[in-house]
C-alpha atoms as a PDB file:
ATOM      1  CA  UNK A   1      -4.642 -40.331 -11.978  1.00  0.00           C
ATOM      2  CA  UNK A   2      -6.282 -37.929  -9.470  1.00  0.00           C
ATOM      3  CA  UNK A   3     -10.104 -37.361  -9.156  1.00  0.00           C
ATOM      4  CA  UNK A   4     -10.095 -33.883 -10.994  1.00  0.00           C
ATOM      5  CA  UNK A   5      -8.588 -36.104 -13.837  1.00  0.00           C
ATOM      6  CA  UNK A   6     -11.327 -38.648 -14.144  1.00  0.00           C
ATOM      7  CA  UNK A   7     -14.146 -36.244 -14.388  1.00  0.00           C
ATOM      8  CA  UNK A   8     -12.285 -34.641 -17.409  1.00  0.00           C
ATOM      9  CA  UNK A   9     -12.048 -37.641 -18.792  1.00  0.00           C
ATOM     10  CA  UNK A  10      -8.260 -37.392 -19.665  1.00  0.00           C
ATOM     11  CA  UNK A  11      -6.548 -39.633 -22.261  1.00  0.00           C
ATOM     12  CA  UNK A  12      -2.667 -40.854 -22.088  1.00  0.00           C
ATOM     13  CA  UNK A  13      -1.404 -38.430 -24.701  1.00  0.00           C
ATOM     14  CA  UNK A  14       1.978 -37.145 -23.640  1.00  0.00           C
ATOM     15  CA  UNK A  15       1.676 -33.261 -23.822  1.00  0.00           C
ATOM     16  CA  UNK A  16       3.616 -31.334 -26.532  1.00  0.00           C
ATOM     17  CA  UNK A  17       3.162 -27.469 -27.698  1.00  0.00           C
ATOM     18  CA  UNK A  18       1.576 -28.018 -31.227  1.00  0.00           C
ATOM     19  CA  UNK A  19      -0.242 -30.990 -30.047  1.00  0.00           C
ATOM     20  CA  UNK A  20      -4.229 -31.835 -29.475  1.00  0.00           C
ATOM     21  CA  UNK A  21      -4.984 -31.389 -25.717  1.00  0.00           C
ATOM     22  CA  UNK A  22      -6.333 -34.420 -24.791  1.00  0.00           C
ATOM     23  CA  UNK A  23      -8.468 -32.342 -22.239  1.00  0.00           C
ATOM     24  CA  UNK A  24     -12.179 -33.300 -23.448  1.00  0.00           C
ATOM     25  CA  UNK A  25     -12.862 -29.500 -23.817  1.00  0.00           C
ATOM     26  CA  UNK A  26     -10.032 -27.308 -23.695  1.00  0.00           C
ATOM     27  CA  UNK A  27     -11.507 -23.899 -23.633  1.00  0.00           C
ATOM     28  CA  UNK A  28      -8.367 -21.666 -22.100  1.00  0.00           C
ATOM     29  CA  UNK A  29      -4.937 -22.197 -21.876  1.00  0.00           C
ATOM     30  CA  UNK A  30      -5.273 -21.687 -17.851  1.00  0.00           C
ATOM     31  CA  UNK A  31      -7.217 -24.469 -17.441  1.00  0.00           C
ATOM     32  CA  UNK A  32      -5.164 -26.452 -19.499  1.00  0.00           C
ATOM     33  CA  UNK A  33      -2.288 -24.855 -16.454  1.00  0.00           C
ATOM     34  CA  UNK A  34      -4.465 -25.897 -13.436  1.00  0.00           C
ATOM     35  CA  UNK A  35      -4.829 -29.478 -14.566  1.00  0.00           C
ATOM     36  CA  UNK A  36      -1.502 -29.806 -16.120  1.00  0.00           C
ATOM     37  CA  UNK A  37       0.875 -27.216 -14.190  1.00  0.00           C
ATOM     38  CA  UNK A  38       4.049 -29.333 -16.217  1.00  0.00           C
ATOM     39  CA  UNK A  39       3.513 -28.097 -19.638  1.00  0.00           C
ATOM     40  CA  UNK A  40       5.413 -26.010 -21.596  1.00  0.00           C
ATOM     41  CA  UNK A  41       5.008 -22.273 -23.420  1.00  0.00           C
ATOM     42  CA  UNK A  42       3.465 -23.022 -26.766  1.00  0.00           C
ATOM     43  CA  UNK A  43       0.721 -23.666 -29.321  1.00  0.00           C
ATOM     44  CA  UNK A  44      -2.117 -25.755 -27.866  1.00  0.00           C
ATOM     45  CA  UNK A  45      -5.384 -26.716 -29.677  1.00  0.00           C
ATOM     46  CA  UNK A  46      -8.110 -25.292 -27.947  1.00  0.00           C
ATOM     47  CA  UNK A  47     -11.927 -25.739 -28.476  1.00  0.00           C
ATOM     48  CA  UNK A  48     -14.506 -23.028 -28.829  1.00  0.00           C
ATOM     49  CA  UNK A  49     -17.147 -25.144 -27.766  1.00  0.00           C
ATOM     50  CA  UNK A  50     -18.940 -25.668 -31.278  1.00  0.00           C
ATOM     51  CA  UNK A  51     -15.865 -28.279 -32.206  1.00  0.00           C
ATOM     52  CA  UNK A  52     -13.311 -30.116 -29.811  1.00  0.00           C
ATOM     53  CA  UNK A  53      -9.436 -28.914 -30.557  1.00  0.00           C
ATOM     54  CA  UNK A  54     -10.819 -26.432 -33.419  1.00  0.00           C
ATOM     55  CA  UNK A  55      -8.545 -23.451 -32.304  1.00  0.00           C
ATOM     56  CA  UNK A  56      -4.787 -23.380 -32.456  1.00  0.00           C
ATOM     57  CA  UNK A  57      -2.860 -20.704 -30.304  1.00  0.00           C
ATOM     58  CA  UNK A  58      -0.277 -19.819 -28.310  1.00  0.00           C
ATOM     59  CA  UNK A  59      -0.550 -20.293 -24.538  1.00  0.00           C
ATOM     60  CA  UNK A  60       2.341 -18.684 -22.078  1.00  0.00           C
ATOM     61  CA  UNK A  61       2.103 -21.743 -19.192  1.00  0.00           C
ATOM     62  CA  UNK A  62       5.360 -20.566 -17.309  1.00  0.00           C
ATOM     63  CA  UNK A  63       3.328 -16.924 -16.319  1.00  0.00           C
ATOM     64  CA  UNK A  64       0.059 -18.994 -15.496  1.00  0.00           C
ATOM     65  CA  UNK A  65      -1.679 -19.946 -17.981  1.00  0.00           C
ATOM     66  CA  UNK A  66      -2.642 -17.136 -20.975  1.00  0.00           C
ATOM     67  CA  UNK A  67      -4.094 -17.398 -23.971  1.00  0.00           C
ATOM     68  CA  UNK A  68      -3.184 -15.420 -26.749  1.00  0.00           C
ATOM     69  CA  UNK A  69      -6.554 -13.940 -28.662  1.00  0.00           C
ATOM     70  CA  UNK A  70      -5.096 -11.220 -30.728  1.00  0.00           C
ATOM     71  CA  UNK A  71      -2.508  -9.775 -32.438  1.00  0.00           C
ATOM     72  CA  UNK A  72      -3.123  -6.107 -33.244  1.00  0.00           C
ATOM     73  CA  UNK A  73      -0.130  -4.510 -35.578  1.00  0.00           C
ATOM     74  CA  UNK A  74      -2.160  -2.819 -38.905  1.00  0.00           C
ATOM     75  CA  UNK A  75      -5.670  -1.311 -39.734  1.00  0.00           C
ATOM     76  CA  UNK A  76      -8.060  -4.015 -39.960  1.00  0.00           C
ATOM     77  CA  UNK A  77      -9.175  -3.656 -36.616  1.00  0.00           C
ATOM     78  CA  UNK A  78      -9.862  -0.029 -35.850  1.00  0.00           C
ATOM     79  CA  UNK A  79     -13.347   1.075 -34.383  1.00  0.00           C
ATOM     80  CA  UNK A  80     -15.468   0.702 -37.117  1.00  0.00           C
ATOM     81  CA  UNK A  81     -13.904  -2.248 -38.348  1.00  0.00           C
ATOM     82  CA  UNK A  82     -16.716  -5.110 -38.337  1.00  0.00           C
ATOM     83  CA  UNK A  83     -14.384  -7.640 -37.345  1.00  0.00           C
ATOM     84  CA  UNK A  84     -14.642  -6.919 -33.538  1.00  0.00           C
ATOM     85  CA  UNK A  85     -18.229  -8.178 -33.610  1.00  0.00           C
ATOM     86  CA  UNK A  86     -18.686 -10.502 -36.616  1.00  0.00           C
ATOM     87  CA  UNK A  87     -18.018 -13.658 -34.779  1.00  0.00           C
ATOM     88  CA  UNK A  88     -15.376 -14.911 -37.167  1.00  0.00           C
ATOM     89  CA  UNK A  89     -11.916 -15.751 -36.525  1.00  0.00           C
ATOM     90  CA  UNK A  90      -9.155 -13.384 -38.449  1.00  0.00           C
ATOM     91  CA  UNK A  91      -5.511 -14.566 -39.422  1.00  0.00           C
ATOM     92  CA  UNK A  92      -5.914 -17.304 -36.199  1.00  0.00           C
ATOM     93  CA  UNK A  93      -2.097 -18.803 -38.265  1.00  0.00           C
ATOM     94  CA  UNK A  94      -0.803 -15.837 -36.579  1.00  0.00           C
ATOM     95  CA  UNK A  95      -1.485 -16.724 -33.129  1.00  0.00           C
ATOM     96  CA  UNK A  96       0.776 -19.937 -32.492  1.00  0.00           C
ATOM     97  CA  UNK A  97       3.888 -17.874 -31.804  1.00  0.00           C
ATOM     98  CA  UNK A  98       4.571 -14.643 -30.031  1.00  0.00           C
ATOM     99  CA  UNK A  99       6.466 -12.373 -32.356  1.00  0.00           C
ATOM    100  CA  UNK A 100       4.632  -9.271 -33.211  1.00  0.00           C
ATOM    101  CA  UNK A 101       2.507  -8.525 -35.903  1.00  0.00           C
ATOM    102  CA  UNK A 102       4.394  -6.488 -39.079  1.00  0.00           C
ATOM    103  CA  UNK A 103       1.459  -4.784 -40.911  1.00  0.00           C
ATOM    104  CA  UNK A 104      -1.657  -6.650 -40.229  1.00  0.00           C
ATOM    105  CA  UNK A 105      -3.834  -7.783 -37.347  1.00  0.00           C
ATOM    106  CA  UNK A 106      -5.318 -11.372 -35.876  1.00  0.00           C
ATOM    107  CA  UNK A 107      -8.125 -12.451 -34.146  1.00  0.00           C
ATOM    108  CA  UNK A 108      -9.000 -15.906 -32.764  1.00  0.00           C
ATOM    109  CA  UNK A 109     -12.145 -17.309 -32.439  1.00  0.00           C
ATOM    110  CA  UNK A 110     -11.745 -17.289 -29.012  1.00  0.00           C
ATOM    111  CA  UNK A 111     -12.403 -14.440 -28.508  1.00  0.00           C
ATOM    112  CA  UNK A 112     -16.244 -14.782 -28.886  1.00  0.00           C
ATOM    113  CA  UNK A 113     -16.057 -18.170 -26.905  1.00  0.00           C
ATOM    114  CA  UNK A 114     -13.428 -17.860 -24.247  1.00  0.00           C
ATOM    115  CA  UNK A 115     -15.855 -17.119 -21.429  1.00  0.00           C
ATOM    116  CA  UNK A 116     -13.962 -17.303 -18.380  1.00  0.00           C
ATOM    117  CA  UNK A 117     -11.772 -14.794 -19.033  1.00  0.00           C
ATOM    118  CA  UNK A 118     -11.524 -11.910 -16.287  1.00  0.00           C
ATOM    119  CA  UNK A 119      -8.368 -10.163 -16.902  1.00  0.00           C
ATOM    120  CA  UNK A 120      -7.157  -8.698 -20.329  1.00  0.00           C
ATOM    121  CA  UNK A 121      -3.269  -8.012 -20.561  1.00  0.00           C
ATOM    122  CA  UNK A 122      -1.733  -5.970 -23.468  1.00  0.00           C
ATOM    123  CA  UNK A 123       2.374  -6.636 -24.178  1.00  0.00           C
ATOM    124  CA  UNK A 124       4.139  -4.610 -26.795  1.00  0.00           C
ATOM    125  CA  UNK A 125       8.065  -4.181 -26.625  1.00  0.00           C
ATOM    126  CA  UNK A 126       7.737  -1.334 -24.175  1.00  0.00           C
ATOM    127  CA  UNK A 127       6.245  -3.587 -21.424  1.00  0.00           C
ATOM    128  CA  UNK A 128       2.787  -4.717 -20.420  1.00  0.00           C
ATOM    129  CA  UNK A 129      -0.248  -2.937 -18.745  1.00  0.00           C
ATOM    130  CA  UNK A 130      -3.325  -5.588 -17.341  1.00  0.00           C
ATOM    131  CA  UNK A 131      -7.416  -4.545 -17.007  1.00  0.00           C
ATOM    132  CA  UNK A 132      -9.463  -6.969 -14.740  1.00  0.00           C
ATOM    133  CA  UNK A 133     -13.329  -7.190 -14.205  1.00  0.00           C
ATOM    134  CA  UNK A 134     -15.645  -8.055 -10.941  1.00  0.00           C
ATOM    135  CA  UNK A 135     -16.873 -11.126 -13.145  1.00  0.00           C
ATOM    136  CA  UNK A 136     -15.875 -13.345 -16.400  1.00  0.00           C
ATOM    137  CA  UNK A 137     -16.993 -13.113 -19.811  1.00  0.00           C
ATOM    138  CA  UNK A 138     -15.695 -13.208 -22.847  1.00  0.00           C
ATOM    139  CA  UNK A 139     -12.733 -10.930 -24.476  1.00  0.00           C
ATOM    140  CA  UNK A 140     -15.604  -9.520 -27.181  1.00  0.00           C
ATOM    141  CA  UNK A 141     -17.873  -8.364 -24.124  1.00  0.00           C
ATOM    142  CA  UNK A 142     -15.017  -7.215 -21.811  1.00  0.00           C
ATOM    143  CA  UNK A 143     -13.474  -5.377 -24.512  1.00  0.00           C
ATOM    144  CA  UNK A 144     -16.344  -3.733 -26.444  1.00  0.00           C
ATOM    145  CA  UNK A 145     -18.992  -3.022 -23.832  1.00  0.00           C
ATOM    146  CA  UNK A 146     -19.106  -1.418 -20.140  1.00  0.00           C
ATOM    147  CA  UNK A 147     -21.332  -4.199 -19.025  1.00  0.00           C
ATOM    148  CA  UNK A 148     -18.983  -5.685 -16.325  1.00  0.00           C
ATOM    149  CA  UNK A 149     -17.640  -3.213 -14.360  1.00  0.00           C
ATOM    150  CA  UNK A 150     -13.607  -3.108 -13.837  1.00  0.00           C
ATOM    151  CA  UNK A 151     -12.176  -4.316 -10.836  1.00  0.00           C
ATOM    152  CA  UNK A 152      -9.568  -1.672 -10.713  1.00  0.00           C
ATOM    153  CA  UNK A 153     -10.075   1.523 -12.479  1.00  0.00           C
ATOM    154  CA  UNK A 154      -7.164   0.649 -14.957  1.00  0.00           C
ATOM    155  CA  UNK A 155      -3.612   2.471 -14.542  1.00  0.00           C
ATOM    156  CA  UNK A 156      -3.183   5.080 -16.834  1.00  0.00           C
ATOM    157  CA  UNK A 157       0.846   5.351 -15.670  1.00  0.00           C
ATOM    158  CA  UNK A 158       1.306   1.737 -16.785  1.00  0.00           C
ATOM    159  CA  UNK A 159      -0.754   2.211 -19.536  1.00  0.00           C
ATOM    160  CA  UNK A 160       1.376   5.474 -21.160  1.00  0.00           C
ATOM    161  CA  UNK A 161       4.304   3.280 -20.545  1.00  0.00           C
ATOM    162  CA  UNK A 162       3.476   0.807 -22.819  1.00  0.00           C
ATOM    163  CA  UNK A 163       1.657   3.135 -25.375  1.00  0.00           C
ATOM    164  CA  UNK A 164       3.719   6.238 -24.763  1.00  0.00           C
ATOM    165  CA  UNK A 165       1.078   8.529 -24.518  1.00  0.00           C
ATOM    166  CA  UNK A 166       2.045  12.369 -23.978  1.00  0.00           C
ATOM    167  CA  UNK A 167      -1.378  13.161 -23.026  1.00  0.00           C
ATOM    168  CA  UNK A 168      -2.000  13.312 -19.197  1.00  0.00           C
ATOM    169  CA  UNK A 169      -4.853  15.309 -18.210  1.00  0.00           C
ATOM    170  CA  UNK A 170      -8.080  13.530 -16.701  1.00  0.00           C
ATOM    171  CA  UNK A 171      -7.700  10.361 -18.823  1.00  0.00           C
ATOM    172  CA  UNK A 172     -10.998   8.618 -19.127  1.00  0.00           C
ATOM    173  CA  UNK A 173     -11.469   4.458 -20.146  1.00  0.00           C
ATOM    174  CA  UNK A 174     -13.562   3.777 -23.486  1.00  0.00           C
ATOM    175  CA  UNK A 175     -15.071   0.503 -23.958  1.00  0.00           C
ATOM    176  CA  UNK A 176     -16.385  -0.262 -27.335  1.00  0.00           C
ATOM    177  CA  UNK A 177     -16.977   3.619 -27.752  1.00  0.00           C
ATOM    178  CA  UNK A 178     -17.944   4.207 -24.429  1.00  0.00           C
ATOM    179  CA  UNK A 179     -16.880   6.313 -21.506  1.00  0.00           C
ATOM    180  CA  UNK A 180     -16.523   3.768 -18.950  1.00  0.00           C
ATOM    181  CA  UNK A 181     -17.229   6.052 -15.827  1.00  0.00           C
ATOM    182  CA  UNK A 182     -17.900   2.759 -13.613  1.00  0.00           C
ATOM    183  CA  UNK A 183     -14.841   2.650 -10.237  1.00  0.00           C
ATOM    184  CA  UNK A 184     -14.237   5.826 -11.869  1.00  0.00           C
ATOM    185  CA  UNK A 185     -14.744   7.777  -8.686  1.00  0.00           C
ATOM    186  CA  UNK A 186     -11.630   5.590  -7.383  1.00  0.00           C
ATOM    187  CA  UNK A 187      -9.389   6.569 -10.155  1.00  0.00           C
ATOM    188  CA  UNK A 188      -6.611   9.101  -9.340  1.00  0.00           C
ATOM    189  CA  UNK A 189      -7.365  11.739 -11.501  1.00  0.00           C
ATOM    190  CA  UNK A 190     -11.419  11.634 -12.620  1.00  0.00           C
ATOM    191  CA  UNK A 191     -12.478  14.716 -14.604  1.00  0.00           C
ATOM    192  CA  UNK A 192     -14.153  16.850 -12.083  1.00  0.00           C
ATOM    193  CA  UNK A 193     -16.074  18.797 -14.627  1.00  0.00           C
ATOM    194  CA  UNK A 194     -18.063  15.553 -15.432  1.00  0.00           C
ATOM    195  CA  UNK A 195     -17.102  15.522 -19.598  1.00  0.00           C
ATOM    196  CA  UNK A 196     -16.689  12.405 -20.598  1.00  0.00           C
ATOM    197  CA  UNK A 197     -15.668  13.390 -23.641  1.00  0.00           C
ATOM    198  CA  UNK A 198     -14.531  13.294 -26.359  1.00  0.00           C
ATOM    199  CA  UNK A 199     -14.019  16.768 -26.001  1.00  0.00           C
ATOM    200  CA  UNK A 200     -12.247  19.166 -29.074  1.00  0.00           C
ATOM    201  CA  UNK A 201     -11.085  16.886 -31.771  1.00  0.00           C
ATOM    202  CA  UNK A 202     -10.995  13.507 -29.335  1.00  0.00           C
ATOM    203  CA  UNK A 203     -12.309  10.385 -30.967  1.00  0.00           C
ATOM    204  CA  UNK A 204     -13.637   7.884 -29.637  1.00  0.00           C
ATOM    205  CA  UNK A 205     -12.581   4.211 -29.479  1.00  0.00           C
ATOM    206  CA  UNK A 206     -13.034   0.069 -28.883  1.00  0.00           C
ATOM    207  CA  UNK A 207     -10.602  -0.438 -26.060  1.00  0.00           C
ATOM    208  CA  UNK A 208      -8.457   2.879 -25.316  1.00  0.00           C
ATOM    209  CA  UNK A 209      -7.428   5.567 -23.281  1.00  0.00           C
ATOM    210  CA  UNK A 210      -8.853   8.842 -23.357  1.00  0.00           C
ATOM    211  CA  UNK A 211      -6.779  11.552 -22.129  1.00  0.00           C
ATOM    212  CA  UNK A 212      -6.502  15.772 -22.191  1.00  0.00           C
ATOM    213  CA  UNK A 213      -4.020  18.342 -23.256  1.00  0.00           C
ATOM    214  CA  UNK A 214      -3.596  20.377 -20.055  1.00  0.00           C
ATOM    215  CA  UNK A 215      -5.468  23.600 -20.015  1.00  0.00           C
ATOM    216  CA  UNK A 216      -6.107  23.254 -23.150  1.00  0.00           C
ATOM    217  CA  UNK A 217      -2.947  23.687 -24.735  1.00  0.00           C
ATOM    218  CA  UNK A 218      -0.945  21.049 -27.338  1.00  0.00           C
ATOM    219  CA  UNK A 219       1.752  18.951 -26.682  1.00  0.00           C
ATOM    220  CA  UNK A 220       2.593  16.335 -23.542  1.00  0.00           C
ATOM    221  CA  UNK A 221       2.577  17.828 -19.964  1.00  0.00           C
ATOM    222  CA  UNK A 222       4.525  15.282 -18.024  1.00  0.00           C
ATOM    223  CA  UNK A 223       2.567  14.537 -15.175  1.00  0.00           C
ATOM    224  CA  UNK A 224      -0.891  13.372 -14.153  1.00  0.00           C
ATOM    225  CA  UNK A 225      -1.309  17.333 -12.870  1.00  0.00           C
ATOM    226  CA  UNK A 226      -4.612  18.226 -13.775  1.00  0.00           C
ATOM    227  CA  UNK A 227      -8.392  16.224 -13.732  1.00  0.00           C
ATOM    228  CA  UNK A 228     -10.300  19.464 -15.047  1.00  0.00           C
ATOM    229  CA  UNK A 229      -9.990  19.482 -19.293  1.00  0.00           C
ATOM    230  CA  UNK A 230     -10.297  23.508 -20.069  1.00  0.00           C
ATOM    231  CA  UNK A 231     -11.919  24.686 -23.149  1.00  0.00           C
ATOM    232  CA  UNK A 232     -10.428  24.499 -25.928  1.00  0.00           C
ATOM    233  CA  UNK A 233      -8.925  21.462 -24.755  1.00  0.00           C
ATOM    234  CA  UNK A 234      -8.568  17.959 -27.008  1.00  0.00           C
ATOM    235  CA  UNK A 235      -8.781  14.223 -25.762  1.00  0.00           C
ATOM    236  CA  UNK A 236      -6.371  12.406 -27.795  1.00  0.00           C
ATOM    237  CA  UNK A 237      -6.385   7.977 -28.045  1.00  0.00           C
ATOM    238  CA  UNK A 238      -4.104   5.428 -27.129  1.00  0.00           C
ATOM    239  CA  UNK A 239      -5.006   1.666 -27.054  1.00  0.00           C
ATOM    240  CA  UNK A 240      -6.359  -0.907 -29.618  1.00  0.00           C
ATOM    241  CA  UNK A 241      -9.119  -0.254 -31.645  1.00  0.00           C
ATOM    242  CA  UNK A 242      -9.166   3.628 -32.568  1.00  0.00           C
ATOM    243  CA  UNK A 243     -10.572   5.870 -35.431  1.00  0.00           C
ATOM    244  CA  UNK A 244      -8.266   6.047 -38.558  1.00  0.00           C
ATOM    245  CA  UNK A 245      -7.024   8.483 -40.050  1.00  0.00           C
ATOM    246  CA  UNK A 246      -8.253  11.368 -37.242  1.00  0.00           C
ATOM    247  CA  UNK A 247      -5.791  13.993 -35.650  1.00  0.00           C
ATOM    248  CA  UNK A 248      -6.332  12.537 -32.675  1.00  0.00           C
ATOM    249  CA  UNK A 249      -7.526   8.999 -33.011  1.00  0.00           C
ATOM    250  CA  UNK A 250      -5.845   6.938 -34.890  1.00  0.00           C
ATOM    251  CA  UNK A 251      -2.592   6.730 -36.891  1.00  0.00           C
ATOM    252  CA  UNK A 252      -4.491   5.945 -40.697  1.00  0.00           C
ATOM    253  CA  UNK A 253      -1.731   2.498 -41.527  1.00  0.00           C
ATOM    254  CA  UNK A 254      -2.020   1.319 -37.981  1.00  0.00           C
ATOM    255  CA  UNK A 255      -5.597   2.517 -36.108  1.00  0.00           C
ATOM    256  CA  UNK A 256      -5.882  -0.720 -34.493  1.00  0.00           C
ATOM    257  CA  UNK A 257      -2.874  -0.137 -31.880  1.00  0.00           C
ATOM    258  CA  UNK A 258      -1.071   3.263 -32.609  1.00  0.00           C
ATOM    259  CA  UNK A 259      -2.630   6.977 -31.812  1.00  0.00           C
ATOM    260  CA  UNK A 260      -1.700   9.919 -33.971  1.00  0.00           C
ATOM    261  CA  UNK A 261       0.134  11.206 -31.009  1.00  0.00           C
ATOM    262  CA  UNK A 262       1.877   8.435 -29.559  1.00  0.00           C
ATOM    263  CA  UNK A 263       5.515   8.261 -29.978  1.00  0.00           C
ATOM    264  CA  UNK A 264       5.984   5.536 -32.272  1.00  0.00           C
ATOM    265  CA  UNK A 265       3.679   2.403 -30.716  1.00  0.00           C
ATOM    266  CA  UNK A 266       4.824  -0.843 -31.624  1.00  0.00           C
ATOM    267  CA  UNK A 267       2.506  -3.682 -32.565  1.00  0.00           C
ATOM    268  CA  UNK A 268       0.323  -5.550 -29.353  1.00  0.00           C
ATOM    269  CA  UNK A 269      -0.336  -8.670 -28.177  1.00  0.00           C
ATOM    270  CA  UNK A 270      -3.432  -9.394 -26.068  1.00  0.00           C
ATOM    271  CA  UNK A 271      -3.779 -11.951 -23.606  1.00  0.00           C
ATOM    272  CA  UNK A 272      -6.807 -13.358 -21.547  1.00  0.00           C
ATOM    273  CA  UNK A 273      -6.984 -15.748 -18.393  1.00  0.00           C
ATOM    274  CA  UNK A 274      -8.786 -16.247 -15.181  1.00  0.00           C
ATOM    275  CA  UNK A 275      -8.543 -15.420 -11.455  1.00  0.00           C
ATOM    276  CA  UNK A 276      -8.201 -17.925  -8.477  1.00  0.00           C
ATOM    277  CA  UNK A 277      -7.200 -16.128  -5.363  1.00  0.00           C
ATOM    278  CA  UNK A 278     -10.425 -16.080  -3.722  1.00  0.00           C
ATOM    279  CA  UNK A 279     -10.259 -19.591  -3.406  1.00  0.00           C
ATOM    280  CA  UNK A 280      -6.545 -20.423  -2.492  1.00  0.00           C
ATOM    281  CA  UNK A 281      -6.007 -22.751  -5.051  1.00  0.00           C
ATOM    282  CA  UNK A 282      -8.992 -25.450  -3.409  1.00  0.00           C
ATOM    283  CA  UNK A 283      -6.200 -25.943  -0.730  1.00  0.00           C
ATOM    284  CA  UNK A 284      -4.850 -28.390  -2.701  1.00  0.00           C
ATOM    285  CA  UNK A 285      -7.966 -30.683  -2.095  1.00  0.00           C
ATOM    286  CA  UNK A 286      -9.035 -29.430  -5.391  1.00  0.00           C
ATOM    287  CA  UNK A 287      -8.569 -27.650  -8.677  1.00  0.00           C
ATOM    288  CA  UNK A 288      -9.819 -24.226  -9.844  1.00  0.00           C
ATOM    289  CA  UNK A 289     -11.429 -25.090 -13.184  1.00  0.00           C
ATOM    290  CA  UNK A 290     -13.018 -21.936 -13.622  1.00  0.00           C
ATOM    291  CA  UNK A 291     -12.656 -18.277 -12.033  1.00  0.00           C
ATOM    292  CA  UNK A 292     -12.728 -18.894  -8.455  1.00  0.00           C
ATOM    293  CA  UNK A 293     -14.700 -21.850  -8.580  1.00  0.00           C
ATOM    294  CA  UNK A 294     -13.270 -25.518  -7.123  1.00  0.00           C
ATOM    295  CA  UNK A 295     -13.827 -28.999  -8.360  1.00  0.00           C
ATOM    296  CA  UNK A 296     -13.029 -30.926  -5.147  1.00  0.00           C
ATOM    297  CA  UNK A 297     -11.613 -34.385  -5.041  1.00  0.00           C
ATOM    298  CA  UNK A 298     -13.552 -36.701  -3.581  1.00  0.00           C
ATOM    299  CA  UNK A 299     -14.087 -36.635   0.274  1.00  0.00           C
ATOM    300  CA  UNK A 300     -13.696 -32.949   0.214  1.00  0.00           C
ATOM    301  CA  UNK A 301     -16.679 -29.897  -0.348  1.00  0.00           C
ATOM    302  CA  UNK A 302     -16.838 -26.243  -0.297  1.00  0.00           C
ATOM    303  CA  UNK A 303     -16.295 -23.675  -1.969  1.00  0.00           C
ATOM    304  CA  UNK A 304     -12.373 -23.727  -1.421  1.00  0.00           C
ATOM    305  CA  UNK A 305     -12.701 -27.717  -1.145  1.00  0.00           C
ATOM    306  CA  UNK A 306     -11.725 -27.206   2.912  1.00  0.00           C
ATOM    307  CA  UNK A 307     -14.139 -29.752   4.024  1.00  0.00           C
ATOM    308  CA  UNK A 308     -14.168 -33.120   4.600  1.00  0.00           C
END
């Protein structure tokens, strides 16, 4: 048993998907990965710090360790749905397997307590698109509030891929409703007439996409080949979270993942874990129990656990 072991107190339980971590508190399926790189894809029980192993859901270990929080394929989680903010898990039976939700949503308790969480990734059956931040919090505060700045402006190309967006002029971020203008200088194609929008009959959103017709007029326009938005132009929604039943929010049977005007979104997965490149993995002296932060065995300190 190394040193890292001993301080979490770890018990000889032989590690299964579906069973109890014997990890005293369990909060993320990545730390689960540091300490125990071995284990397999599947459902863990995690804790949201109120009650030890309270929280059962599925954690992808071969990628890195990520915890899946939510499930988004209906209308009970569109942007004024109360459920993003009433601190209560939703359908968390849903969340110990991948498959995609038919017709409803799911939320796990985690996502109120997972607090170390720094990057957000969003899978569908087109592909995946990731959003990271400059510090951790939790899902709820990452996803509903401009509060933490990004790290990266996120990629609106990756992001039409998975959401197929036809929209393309001067998309714009919105983080529980609002324009998130922070790195947005760095982004390729910033609106240079300063709207944030929404402009024409845009909506807004909880975690989305904003983005223009070009000059103005309907329909897709290929390219990112324009950061003004005319008049008379509309910002139209694509992400998780968006008005129902709007022209161009939200589709009115499936506003929590599907715009009016993207071509046929299927049903999203969302999945949270932590960072530890700034440390180099503690130089193997150590293990990164938290974003970027080492718990050295003993004889070693620092930050990355490089001295003796």
């Amino acid at each position: 048993m190394t040193d890292v072991d001993e301080l979490f107190f770890v018990a000889a339980i032989t590690f299964t998907p579906g069973t109890q971590s014997s990890l005293l508190n369990p909060r993320s399926c990545k730390l689960l990965n540091v300490l125990f790189p071995d284990l397999g894809d599947g459902a863990y029980w995690l804790t949201t710090g109120t009650t030890a192993f309270n929280t059962q859901t599925y954690c992808d270990m071969t990628g890195g360790g990520w915890t899946l929080f939510m499930k988004m394929g209906g209308a009970t989680m569109c942007y004024t749905s109360t459920r993003w903010f009433d601190g209560q898990s939703y359908n968390p039976n849903s969340l110990i397997d991948t498959t995609y939700a038919s017709g409803t949503d799911a939320k796990s308790a985690l996502f109120d307590s997972m607090n170390d969480v720094q990057t957000i990734k969003l899978v569908n059956s087109r592909g995946s698109v990731s959003v990271s931040f400059v510090s951790a919090s939790s899902p709820r505060q990452l996803m509903t509030s401009t509060a933490i700045p990004f790290s990266q402006y996120p990629d609106y190309t990756a992001w039409r891929a998975v959401f197929s967006q036809d929209r393309s002029s001067a998309p714009i971020f919105i983080r529980g409703g609002q324009a998130d203008t922070g790195n947005y200088a760095s982004f390729a194609c910033p609106r240079t007439n300063a709207n944030a929008g929404p402009i024409g009959c845009g909506q807004t959103c909880m975690f989305c996409f904003n983005a223009a017709d070009h000059n103005g007029i309907g329909g897709g326009d290929g390219a990112l080949n324009s950061c003004n938005v005319a008049v008379g132009g509309n910002d139209v929604s694509s992400g998780i979270g968006l008005m129902s039943g709007t022209v161009c929010g939200g589709d009115q049977p499936s506003c929590s993942y599907q715009g009016r005007w993207s071509s046929l979104a299927t049903a999203v997965n969302v999945w949270a874990t932590y960072d530890c490149a700034r440390v180099g993995q503690c130089n193997s002296r150590g293990l990164c129990i938290a974003p970027n932060v080492c718990k050295c065995n003993a004889g070693f300190t620092g930050p990355t656990c490089a001295t003796r």
